[in-house]
Protein backbone atom coordinates (compact mmCIF):
# COMPACT_ATOMS: atom_id res chain seq x y z
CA UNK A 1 -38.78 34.04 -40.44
CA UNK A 2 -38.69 30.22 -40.90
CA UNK A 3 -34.88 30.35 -41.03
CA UNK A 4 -34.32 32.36 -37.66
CA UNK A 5 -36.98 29.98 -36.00
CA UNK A 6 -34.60 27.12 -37.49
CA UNK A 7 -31.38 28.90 -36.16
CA UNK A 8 -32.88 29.50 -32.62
CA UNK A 9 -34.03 26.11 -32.32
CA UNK A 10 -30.47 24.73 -33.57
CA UNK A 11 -29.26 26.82 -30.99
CA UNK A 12 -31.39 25.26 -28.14
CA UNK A 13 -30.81 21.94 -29.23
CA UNK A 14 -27.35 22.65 -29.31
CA UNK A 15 -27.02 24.23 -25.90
CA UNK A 16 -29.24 20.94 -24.56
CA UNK A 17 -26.61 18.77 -26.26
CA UNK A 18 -23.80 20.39 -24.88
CA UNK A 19 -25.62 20.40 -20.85
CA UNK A 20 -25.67 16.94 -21.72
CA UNK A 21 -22.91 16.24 -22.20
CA UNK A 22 -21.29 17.94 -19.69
CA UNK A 23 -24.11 16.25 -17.45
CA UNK A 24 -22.35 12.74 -18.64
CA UNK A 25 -18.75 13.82 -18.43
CA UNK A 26 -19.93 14.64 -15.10
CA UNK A 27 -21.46 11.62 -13.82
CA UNK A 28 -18.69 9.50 -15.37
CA UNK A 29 -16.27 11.20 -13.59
CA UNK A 30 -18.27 10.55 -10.35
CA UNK A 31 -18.21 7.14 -11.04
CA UNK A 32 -14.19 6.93 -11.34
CA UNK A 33 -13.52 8.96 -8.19
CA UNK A 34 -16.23 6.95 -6.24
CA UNK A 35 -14.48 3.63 -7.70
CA UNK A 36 -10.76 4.92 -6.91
CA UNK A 37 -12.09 5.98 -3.30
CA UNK A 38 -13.34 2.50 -2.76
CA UNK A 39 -10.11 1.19 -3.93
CA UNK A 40 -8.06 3.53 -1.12
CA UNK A 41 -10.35 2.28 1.32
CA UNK A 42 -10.41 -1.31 1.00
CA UNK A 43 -6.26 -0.37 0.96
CA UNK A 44 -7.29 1.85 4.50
CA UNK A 45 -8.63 -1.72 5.86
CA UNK A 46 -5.90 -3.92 4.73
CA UNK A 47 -3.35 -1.39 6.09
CA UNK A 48 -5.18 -0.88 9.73
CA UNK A 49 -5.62 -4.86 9.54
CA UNK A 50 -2.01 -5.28 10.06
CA UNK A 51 -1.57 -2.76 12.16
CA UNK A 52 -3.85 -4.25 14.63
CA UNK A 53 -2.91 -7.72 14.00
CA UNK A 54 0.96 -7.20 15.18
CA UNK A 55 -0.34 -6.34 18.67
CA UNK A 56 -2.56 -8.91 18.35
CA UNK A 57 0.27 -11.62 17.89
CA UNK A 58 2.78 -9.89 20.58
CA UNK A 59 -0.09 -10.69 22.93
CA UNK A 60 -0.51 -14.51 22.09
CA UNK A 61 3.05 -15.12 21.29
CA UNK A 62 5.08 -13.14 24.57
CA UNK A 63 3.16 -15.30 27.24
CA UNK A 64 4.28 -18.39 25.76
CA UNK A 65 8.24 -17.55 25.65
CA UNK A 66 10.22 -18.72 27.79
CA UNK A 67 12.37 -16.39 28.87
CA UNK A 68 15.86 -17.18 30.27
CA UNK A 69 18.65 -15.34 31.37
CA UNK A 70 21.01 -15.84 28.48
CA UNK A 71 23.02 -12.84 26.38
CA UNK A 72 21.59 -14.94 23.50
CA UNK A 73 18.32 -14.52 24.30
CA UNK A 74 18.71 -10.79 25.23
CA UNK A 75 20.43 -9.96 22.17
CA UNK A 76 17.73 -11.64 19.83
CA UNK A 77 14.58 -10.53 21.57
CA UNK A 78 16.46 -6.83 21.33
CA UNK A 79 17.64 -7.01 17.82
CA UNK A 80 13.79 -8.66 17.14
CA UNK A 81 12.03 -5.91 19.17
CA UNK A 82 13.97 -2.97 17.68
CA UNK A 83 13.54 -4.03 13.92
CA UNK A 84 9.95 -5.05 14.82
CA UNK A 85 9.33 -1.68 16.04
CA UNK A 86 10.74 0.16 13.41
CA UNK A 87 8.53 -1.83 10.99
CA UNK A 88 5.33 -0.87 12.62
CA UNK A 89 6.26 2.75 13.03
CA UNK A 90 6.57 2.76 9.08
CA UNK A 91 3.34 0.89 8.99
CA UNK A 92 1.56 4.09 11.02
CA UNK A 93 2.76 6.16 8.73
CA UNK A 94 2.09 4.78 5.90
CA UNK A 95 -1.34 3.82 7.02
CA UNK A 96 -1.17 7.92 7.64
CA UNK A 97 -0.26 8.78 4.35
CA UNK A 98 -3.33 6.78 3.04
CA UNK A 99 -5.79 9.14 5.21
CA UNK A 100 -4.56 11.71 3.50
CA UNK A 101 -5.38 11.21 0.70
CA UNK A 102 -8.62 13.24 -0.22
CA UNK A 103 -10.65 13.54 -3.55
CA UNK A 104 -12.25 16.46 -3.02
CA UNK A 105 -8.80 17.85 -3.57
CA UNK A 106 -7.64 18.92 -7.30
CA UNK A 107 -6.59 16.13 -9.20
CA UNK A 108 -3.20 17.01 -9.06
CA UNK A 109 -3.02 17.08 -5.43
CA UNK A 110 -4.35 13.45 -5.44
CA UNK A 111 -1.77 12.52 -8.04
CA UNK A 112 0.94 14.00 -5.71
CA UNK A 113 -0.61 12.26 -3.13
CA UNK A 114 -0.64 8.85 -4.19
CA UNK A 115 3.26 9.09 -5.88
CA UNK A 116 4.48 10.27 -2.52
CA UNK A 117 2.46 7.35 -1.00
CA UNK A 118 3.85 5.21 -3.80
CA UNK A 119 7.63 6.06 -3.13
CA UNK A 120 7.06 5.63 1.15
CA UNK A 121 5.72 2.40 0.22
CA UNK A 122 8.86 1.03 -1.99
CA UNK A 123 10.97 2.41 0.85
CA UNK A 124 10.05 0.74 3.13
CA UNK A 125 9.63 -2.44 1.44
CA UNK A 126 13.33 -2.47 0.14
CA UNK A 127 14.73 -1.51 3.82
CA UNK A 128 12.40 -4.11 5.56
CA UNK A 129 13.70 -6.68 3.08
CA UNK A 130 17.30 -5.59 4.01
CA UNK A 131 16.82 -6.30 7.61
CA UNK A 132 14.23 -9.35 7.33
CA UNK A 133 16.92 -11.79 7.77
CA UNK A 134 18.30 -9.59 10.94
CA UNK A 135 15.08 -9.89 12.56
CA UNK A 136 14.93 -13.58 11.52
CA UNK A 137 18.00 -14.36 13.06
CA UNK A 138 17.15 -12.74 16.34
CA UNK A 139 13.66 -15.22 16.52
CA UNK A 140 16.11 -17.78 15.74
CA UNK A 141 18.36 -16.78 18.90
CA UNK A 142 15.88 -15.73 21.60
CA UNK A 143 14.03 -19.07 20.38
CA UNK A 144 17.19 -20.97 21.12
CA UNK A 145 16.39 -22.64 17.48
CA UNK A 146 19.71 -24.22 16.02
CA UNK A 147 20.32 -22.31 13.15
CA UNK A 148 22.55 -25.55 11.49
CA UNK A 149 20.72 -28.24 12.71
CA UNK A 150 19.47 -30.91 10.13
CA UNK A 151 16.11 -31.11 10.95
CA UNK A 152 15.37 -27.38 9.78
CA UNK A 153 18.33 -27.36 7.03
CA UNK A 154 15.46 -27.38 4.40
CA UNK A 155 12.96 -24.72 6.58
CA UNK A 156 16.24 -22.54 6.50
CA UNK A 157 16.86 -23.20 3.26
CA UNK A 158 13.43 -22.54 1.72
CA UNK A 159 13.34 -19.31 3.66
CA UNK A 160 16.51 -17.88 2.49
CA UNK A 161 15.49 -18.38 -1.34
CA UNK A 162 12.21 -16.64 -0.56
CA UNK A 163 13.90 -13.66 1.18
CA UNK A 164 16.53 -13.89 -1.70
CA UNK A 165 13.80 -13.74 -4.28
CA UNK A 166 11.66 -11.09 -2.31
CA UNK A 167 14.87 -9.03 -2.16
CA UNK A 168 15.86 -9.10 -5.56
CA UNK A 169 12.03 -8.27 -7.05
CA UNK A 170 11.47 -5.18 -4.72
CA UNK A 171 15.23 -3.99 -5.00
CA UNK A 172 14.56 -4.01 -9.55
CA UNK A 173 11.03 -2.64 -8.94
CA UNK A 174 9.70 -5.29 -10.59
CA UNK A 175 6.83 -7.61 -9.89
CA UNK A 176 5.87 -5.63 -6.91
CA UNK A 177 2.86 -6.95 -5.61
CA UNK A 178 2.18 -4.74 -2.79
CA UNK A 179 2.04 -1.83 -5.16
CA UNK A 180 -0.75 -3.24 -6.64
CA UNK A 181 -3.25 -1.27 -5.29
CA UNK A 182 -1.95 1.99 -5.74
CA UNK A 183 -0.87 1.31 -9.46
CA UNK A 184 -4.02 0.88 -10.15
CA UNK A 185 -5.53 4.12 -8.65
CA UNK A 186 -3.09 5.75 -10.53
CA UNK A 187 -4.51 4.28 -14.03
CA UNK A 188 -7.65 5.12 -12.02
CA UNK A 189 -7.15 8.80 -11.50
CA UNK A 190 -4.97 9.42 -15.00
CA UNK A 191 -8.72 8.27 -16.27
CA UNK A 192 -10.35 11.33 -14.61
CA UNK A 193 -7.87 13.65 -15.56
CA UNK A 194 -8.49 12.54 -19.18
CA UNK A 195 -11.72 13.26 -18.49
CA UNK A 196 -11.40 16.72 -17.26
CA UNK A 197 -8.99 17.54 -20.45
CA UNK A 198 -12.20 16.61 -22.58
């Protein structure tokens, strides 16, 4: 009699232990998704922070130019304009991408989620690199700055070797900064699927 009393309470205690720590597994893995979804949104602000700040800038900046009726100036405020506007377009959707993101979905949908935002984003980083120096050389002509003059040989020159750099560190995928962010919810969410294996 003493021995079943022992199994039964063995049992209980052993069924407690094991609510328990399913009750842990569960509120740690609350914790990660609630830190990863913090992470996404403070990446949300950043990304509809630049968004609104272009606008922002075409509104101080377009009163003050002084327009003229040059093919110079024509051709740089187009080739400008055109790359400019590409470059936001890519920003809404990438700024989509991030709203779609959602962690009540399966883990694996998230993961999918975040590579495909992960691959838009070193897209468009190695194409807007490409055609930075384009859109730099349209300012340059609808400013009517001279490209070779002496006075900004060493502004020139200090740009090129931080385009050049840029350039070559997002074309080798290394050293990305701007992936930051999402590299880390990645080691963020492979922690709650290690979790969920458990």
């Amino acid at each position: 009699m003493e021995l079943e009393d022992l199994k039964n309470k063995w049992m209980q205690y052993d069924m407690k232990l094991s609510e328990n720590t399913r009750l842990n597994k569960e509120i740690l893995k609350q914790m990660l998704i609630s830190k990863t979804e913090n992470r996404l949104k403070r990446i949300k602000i950043k990304e509809g922070f630049n968004l609104i700040l272009l606008p922002i800038l075409l509104i101080y900046i377009l009163p003050k130019v002084d327009y003229k009726a040059a093919i110079g100036f024509y051709v740089g405020v187009s080739l400008f304009g055109i790359l400019c506007s590409i470059s936001y377009f890519w920003a809404v959707k990438y700024f989509i991408l991030t709203h779609k993101i959602d962690f009540t979905n399966p883990i694996t949908l998230i993961r999918k989620d975040l590579n495909e935002l992960e691959k838009y984003k070193i897209k468009i980083k190695k194409i807007a690199y490409i055609f930075m120096p384009f859109a730099a050389i349209g300012i340059f002509m609808f400013g009517e700055i001279p490209l070779f003059s002496k006075n900004l040989l060493l502004t020139i020159s200090l740009i090129i070797v931080i385009m050049i750099s840029s350039i070559t560190s997002i074309l080798s995928n290394t050293n990305i900064l701007t992936l930051k962010g999402i590299k880390k919810l990645n080691i963020e969410i492979d922690e709650i699927e290690q979790l969920e294996k458990e």
